[in-house]
N, C-alpha and C. Protein backbone atom coordinates (compact mmCIF):
# COMPACT_ATOMS: atom_id res chain seq x y z
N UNK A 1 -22.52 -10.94 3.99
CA UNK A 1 -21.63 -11.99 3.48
C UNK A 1 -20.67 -11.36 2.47
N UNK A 2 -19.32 -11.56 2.74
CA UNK A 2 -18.68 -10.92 1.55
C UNK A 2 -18.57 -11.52 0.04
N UNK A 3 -18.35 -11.05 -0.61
CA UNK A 3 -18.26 -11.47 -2.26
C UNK A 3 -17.37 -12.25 -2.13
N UNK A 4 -16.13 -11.71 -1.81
CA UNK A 4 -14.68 -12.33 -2.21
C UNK A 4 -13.46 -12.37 -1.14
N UNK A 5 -12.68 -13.41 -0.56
CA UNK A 5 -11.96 -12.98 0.72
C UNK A 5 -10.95 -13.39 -0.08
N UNK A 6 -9.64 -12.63 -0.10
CA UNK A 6 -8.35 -12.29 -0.97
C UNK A 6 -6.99 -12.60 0.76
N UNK A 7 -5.93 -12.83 0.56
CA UNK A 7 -5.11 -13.02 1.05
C UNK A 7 -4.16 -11.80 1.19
N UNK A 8 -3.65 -11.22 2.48
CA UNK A 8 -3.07 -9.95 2.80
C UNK A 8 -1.92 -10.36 3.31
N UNK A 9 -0.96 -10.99 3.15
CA UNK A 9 0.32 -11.66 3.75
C UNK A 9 0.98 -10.61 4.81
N UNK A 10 1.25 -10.56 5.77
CA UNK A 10 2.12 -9.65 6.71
C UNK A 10 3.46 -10.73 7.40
N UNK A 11 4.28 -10.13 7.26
CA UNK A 11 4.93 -9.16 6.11
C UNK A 11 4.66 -10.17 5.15
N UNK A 12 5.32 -9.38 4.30
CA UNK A 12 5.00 -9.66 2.85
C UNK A 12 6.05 -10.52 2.21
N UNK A 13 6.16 -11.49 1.79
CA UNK A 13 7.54 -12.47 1.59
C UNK A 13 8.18 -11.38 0.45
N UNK A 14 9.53 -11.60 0.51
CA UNK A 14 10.38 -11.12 -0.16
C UNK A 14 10.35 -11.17 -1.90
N UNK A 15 10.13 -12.36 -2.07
CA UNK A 15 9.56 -12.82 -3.84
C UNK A 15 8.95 -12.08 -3.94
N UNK A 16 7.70 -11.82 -3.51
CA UNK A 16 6.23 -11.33 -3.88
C UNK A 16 6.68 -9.87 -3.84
N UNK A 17 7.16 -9.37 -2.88
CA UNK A 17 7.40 -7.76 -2.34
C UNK A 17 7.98 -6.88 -3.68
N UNK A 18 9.07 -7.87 -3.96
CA UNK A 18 10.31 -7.48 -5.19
C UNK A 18 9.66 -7.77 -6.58
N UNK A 19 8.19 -8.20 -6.88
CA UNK A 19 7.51 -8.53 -7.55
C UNK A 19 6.60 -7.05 -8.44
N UNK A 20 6.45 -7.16 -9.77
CA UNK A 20 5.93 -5.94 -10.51
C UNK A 20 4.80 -5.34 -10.02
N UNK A 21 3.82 -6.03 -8.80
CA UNK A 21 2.66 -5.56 -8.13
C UNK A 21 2.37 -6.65 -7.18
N UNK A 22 2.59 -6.29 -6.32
CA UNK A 22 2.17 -6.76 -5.12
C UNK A 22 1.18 -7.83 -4.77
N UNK A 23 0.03 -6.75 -4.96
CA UNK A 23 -1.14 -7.87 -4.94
C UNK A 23 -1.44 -8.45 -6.15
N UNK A 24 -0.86 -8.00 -7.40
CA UNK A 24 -1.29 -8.95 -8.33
C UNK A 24 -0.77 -10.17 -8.63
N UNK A 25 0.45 -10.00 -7.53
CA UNK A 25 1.24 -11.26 -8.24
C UNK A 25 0.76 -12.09 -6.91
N UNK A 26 0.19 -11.72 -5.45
CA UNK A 26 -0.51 -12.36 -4.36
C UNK A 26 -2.10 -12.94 -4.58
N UNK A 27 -2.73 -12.33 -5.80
CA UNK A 27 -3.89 -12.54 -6.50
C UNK A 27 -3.92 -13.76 -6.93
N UNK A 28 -2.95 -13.88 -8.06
CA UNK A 28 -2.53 -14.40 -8.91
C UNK A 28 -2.71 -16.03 -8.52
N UNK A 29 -1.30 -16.22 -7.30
CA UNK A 29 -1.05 -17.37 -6.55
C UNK A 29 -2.71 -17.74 -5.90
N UNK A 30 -3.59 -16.52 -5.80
CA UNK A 30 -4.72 -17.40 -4.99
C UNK A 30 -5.83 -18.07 -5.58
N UNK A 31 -5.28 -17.82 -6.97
CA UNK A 31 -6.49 -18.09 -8.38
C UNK A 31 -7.49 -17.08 -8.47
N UNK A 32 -7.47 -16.03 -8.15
CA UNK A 32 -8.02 -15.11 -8.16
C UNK A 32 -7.48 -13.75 -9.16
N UNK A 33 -8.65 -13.57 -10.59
CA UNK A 33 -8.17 -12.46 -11.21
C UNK A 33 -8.44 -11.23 -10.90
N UNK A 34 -7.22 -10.81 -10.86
CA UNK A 34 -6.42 -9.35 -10.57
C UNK A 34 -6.72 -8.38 -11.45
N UNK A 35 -7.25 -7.03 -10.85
CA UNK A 35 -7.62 -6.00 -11.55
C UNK A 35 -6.87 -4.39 -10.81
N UNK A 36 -6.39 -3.81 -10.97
CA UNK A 36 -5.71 -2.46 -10.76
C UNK A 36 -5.86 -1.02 -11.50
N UNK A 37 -6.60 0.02 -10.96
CA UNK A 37 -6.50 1.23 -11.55
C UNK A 37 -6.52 2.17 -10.57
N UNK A 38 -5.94 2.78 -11.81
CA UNK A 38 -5.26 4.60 -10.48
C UNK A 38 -6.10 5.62 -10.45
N UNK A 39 -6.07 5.77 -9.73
CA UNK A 39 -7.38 6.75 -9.25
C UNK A 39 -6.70 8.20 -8.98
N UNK A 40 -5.50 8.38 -8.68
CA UNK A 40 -4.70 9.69 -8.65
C UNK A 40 -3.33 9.79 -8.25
N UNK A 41 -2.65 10.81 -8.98
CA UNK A 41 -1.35 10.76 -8.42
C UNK A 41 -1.05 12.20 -8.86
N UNK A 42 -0.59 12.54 -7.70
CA UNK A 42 -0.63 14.17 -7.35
C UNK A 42 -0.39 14.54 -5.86
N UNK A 43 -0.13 15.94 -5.27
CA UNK A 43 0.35 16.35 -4.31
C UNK A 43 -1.44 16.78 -3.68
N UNK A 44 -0.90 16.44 -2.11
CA UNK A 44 -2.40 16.67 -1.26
C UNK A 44 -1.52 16.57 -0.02
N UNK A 45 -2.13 17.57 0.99
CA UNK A 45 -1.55 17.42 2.19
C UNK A 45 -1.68 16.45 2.58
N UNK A 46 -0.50 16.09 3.98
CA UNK A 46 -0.57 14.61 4.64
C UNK A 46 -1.51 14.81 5.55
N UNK A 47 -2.29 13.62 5.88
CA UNK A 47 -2.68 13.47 6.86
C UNK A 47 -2.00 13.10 8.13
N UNK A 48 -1.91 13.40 9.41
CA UNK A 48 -0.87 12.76 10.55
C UNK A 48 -0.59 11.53 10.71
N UNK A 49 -1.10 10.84 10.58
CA UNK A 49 -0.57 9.31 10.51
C UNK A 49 0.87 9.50 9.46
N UNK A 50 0.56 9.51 8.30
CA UNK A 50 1.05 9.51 6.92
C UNK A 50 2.85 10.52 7.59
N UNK A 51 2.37 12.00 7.78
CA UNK A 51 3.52 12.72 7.63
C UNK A 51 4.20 12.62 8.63
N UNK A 52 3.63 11.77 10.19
CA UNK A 52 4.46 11.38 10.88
C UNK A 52 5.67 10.35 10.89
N UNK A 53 4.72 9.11 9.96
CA UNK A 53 5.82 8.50 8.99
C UNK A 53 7.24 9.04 7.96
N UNK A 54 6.35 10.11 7.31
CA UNK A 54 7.64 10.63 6.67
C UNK A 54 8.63 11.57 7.27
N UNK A 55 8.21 11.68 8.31
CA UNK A 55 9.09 12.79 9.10
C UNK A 55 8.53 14.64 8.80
N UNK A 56 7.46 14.75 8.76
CA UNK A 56 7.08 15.79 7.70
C UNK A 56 5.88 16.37 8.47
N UNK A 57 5.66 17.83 9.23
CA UNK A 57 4.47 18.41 10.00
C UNK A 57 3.31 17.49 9.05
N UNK A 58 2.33 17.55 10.34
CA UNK A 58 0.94 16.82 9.74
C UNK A 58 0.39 18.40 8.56
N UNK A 59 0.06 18.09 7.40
CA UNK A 59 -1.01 19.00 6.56
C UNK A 59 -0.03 18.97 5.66
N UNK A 60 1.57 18.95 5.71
CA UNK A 60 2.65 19.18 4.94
C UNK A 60 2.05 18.44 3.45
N UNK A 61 2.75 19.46 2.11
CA UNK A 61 2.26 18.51 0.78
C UNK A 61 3.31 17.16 0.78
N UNK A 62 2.83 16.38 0.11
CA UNK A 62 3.09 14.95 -0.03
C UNK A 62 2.82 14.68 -1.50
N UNK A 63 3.84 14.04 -2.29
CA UNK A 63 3.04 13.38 -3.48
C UNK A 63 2.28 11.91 -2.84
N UNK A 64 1.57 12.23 -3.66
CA UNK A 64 0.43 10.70 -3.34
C UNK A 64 0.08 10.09 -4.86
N UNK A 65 0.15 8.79 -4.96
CA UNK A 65 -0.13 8.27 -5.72
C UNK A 65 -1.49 7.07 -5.38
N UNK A 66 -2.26 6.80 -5.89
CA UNK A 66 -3.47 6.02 -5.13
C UNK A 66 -4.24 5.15 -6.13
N UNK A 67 -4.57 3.93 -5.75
CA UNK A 67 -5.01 3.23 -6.67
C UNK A 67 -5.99 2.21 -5.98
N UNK A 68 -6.84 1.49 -6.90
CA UNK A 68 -7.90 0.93 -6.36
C UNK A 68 -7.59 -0.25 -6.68
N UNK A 69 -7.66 -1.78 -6.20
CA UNK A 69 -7.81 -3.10 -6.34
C UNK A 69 -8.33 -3.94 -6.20
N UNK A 70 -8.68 -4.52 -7.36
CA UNK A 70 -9.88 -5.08 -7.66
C UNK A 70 -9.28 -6.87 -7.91
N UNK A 71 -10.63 -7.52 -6.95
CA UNK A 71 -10.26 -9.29 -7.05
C UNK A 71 -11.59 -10.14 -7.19
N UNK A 72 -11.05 -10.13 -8.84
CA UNK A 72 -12.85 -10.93 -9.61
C UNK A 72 -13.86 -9.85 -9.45
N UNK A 73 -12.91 -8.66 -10.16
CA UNK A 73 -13.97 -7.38 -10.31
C UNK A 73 -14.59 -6.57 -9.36
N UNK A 74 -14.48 -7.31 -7.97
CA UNK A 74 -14.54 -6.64 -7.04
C UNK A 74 -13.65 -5.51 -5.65
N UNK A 75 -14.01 -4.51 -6.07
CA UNK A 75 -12.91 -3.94 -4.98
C UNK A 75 -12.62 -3.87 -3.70
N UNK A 76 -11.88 -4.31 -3.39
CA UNK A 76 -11.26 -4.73 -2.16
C UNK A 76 -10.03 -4.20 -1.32
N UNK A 77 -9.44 -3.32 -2.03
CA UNK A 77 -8.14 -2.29 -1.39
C UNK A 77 -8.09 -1.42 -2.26
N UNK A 78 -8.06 -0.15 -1.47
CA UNK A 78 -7.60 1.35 -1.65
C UNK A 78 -6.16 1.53 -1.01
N UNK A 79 -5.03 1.83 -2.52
CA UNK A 79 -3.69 1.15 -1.79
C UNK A 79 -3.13 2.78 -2.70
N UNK A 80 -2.00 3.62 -1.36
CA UNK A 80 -1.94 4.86 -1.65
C UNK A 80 -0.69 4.96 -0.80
N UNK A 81 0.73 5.38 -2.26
CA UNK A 81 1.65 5.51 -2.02
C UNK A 81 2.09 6.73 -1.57
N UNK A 82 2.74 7.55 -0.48
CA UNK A 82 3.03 8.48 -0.46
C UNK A 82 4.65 8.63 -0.63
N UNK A 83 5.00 9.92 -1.04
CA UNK A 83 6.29 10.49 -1.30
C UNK A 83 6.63 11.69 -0.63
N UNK A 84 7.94 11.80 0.01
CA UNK A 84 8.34 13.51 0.54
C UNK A 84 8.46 14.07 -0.90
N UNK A 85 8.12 15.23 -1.31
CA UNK A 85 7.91 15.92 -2.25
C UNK A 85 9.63 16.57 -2.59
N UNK A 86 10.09 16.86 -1.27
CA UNK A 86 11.63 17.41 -1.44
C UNK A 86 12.44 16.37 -2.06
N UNK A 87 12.15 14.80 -1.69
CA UNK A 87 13.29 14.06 -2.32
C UNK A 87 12.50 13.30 -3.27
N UNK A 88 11.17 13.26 -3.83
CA UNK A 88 10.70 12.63 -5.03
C UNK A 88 9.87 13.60 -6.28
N UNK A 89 10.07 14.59 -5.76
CA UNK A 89 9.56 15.92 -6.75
C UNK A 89 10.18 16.23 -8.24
N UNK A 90 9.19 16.09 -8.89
CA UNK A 90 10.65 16.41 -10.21
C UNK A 90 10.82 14.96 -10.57
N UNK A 91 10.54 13.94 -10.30
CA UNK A 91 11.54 12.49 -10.73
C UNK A 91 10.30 11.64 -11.21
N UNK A 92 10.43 10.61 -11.79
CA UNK A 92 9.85 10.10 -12.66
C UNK A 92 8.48 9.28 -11.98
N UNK A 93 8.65 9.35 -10.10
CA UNK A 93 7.60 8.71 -9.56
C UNK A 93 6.40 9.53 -9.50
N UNK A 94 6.49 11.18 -9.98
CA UNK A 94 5.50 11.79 -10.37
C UNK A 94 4.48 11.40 -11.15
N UNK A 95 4.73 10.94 -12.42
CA UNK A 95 4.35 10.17 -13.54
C UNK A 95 3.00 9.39 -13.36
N UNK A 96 1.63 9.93 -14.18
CA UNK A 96 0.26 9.56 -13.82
C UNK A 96 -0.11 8.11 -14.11
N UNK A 97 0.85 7.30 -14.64
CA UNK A 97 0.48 6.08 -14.68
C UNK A 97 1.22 4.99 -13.62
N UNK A 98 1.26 3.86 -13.63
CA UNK A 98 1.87 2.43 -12.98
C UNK A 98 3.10 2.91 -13.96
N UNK A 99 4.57 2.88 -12.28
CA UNK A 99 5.49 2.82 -12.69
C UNK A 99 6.49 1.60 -12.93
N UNK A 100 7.41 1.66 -14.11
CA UNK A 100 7.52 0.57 -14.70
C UNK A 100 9.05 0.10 -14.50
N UNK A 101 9.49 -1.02 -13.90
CA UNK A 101 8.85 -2.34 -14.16
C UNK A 101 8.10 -2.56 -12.62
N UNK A 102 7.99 -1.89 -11.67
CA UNK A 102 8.10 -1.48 -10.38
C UNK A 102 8.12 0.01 -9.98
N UNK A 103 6.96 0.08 -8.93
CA UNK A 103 7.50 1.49 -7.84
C UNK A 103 8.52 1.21 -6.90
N UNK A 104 8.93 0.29 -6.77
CA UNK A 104 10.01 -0.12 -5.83
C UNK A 104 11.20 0.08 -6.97
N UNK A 105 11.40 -0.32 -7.92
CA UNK A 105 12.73 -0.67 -9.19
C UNK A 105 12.54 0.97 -9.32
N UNK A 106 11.91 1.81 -9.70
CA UNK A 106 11.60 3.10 -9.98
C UNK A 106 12.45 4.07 -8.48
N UNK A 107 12.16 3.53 -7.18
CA UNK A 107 12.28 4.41 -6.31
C UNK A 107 14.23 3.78 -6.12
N UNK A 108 14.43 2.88 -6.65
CA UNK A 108 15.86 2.18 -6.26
C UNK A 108 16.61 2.86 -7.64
N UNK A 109 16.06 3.07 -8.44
CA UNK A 109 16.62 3.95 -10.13
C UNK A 109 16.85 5.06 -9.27
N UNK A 110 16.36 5.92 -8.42
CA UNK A 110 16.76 7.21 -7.97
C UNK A 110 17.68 7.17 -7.04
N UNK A 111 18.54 6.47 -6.48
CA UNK A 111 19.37 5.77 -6.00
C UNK A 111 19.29 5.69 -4.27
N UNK A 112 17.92 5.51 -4.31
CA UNK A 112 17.28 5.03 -2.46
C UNK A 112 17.22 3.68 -2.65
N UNK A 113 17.88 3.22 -1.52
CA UNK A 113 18.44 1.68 -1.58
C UNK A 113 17.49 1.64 0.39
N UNK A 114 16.20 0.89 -0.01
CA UNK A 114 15.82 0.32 1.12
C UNK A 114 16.34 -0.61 2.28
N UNK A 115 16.07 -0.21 3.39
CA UNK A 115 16.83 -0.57 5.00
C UNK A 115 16.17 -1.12 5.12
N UNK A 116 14.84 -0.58 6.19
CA UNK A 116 14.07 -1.17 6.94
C UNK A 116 12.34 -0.47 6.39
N UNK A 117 11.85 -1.61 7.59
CA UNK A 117 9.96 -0.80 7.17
C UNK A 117 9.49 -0.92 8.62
N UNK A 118 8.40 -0.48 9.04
CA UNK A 118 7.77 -0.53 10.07
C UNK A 118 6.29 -0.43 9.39
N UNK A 119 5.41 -1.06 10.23
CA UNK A 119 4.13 -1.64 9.40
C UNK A 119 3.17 -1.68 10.86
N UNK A 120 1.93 -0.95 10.53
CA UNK A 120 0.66 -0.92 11.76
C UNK A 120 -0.21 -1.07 11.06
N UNK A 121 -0.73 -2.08 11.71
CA UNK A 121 -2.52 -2.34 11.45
C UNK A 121 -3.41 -1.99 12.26
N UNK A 122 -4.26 -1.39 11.63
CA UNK A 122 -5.65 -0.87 12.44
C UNK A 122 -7.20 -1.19 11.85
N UNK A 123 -7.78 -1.35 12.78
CA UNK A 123 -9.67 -1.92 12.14
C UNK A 123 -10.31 -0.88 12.39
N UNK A 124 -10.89 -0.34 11.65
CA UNK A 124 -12.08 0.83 11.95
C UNK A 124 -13.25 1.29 11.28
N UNK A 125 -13.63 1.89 11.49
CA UNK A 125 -14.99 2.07 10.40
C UNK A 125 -14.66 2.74 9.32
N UNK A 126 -14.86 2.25 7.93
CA UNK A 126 -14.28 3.38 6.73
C UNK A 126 -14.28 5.11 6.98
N UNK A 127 -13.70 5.65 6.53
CA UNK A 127 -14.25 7.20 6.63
C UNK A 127 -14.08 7.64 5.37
N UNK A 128 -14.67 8.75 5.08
CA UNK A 128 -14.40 9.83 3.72
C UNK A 128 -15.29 8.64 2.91
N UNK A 129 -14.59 8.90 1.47
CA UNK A 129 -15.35 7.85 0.61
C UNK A 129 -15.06 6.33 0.16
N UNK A 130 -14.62 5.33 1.77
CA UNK A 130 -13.89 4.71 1.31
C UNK A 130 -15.42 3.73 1.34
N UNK A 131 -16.37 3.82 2.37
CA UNK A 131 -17.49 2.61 1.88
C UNK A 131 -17.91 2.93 0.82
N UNK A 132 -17.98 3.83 0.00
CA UNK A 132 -18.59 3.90 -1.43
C UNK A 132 -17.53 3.46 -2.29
N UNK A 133 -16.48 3.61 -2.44
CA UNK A 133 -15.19 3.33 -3.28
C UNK A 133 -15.04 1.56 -3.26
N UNK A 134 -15.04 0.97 -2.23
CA UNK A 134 -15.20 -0.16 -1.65
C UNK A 134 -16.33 -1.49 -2.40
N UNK A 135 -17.61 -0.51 -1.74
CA UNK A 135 -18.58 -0.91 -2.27
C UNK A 135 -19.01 -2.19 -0.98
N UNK A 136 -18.95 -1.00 0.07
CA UNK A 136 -18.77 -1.78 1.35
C UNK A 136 -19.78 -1.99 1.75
N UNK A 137 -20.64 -2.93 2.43
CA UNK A 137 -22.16 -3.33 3.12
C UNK A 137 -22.29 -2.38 4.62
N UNK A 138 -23.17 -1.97 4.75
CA UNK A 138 -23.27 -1.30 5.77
C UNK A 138 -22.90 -1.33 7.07
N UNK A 139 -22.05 -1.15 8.19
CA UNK A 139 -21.60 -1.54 9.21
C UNK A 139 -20.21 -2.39 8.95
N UNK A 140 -19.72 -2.47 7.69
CA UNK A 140 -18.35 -3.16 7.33
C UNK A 140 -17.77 -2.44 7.27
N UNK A 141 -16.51 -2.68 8.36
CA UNK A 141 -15.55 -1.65 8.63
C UNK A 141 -14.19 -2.78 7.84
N UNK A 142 -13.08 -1.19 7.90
CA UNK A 142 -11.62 -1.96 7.10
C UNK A 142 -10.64 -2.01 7.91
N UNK A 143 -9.35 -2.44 7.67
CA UNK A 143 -8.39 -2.46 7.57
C UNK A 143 -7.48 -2.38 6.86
N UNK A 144 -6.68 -0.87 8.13
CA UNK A 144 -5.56 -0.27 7.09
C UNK A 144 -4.16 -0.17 7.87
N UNK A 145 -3.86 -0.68 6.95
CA UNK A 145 -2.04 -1.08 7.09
C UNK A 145 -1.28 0.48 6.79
N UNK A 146 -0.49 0.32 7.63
CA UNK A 146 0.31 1.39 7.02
C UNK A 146 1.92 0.89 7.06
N UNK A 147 2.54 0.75 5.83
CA UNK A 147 4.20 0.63 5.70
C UNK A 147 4.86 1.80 6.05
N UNK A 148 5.71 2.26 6.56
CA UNK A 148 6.74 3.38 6.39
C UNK A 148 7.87 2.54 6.17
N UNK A 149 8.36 2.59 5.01
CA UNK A 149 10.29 2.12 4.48
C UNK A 149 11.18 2.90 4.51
N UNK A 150 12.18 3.33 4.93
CA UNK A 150 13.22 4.10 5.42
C UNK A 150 14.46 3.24 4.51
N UNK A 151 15.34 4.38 3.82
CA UNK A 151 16.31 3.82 3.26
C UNK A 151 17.67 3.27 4.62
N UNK A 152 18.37 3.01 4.00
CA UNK A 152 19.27 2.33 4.61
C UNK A 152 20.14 3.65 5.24
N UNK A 153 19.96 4.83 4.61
CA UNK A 153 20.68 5.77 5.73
C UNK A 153 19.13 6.40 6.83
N UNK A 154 17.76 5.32 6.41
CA UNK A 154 17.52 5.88 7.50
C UNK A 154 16.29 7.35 7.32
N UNK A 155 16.23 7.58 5.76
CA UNK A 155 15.57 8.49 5.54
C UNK A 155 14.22 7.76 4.81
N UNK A 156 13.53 8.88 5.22
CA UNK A 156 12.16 7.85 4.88
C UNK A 156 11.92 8.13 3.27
N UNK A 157 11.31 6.95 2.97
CA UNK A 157 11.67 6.81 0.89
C UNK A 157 9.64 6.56 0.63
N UNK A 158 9.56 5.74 1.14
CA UNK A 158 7.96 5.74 0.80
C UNK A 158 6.99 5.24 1.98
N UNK A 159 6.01 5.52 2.13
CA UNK A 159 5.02 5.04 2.87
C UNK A 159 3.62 4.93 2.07
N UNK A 160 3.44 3.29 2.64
CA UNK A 160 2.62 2.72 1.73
C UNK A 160 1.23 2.82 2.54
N UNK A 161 -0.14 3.44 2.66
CA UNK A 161 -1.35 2.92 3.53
C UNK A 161 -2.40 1.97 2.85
N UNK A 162 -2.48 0.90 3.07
CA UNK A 162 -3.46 0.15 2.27
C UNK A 162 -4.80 0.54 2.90
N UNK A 163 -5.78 0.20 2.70
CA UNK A 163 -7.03 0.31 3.40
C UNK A 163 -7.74 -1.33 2.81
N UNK A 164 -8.27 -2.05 3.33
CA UNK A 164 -8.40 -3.42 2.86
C UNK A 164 -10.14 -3.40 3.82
N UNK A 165 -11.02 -4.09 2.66
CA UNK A 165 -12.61 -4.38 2.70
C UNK A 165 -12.13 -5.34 3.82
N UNK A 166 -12.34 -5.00 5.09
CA UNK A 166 -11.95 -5.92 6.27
C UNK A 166 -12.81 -7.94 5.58
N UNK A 167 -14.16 -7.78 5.30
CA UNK A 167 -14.57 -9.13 5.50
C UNK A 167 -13.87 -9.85 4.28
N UNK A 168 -13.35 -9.11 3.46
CA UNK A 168 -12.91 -9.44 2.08
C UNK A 168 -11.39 -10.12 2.47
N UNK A 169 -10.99 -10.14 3.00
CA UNK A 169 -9.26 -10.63 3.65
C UNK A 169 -9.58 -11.43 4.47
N UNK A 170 -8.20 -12.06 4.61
CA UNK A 170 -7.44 -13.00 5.52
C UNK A 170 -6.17 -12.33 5.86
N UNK A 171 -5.54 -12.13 6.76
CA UNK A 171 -4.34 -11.42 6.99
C UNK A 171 -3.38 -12.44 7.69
N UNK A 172 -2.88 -13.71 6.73
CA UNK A 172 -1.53 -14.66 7.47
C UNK A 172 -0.59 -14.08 8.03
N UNK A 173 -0.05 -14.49 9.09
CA UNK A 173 1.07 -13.85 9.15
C UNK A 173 2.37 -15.05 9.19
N UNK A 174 3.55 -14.83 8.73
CA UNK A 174 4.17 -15.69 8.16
C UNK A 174 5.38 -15.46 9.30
N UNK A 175 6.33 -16.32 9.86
CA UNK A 175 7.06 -16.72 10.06
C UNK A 175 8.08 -16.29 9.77
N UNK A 176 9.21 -15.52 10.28
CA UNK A 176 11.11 -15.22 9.64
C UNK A 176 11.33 -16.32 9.30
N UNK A 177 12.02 -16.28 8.36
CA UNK A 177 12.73 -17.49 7.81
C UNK A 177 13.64 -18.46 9.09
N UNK A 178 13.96 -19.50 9.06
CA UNK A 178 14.62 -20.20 9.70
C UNK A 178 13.91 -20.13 11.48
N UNK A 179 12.89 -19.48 11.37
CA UNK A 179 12.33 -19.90 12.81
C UNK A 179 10.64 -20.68 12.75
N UNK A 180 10.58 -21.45 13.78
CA UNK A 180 9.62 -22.64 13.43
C UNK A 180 8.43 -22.44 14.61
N UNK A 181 8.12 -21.46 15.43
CA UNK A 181 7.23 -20.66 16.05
C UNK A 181 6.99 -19.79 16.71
N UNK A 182 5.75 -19.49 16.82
CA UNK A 182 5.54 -18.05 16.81
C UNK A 182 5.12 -17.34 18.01
């Protein structure tokens, strides 16, 4: 039985997206208190999923930034930003803490002005240390999203992989604006 089932919006409405944290401000709306800490931010090779997104050989270094999220103390997403190292190296998204007022306001200060995203979901069994990190029940597998955002010329600016305590979510999916089904 899970502890806590939290809300995963796909896509993600625009308010919320352009919002100082994501899920805290999606927490927030569900009456549910919001907890966030970083667990690392530093360069580690990509994994292929990841550097195929960025355009970048699989093993290639990547900054990664990674953080854990927690809803009513319980953790529930392992959410891990990656960066091409050639165009975010050196710049302030290095920086070991939550960037401010936004990683999005932070990555648009360097003057990458977001286009588009492409977004895959997948269910599988945790791997590495994500059922211990989790604090996952045995045989509870996750779901992990992966964003790739491409600026508006087209170059890739960040890719986001969430990993989400599968029984712990709901994943709505919402509607384009001005259309009435789905």
């Amino acid at each position: 039985m899970a502890r806590i089932v939290v809300r995963r919006t796909l896509p993600t409405e625009p308010a919320v997206r352009a919002s100082a944290s994501l899920f805290m401000t999606e927490a927030r709306r569900q009456g549910v208190s919001a907890g966030r800490r970083m667990l690392y931010v530093g360069p580690e090779p990509a994994a292929e999923h990841v550097a195929a997104a960025l355009r970048l050989p699989a093993g290639a270094e990547v900054l990664a930034r990674r953080k854990l999220l927690l809803a009513d103390d319980v953790p529930v997403r392992v959410a891990t930003s990656y960066f091409r190292l050639d165009v975010f190296g050196g710049t302030p998204i290095e920086a070991p803490d939550f960037v401010r007022p936004s990683l999005q306001a932070g990555i648009e200060a360097l003057g990458h002005r977001f286009g588009r995203a492409d977004e895959h979901l997948i269910a599988r069994p945790p791997a590495g240390t994500e059922a211990e990190t989790l604090e996952l029940d045995p045989g509870e597998w996750v779901v992990q999203v992966l964003r790739a955002s491409y600026s508006a010329g087209d170059v890739p600016i960040h890719t986001l992989e969430t990993v989400c305590a599968a029984t712990r979510h709901i994943f709505p999916i919402t509607q384009v604006a001005g259309a009435d089904e789905f």
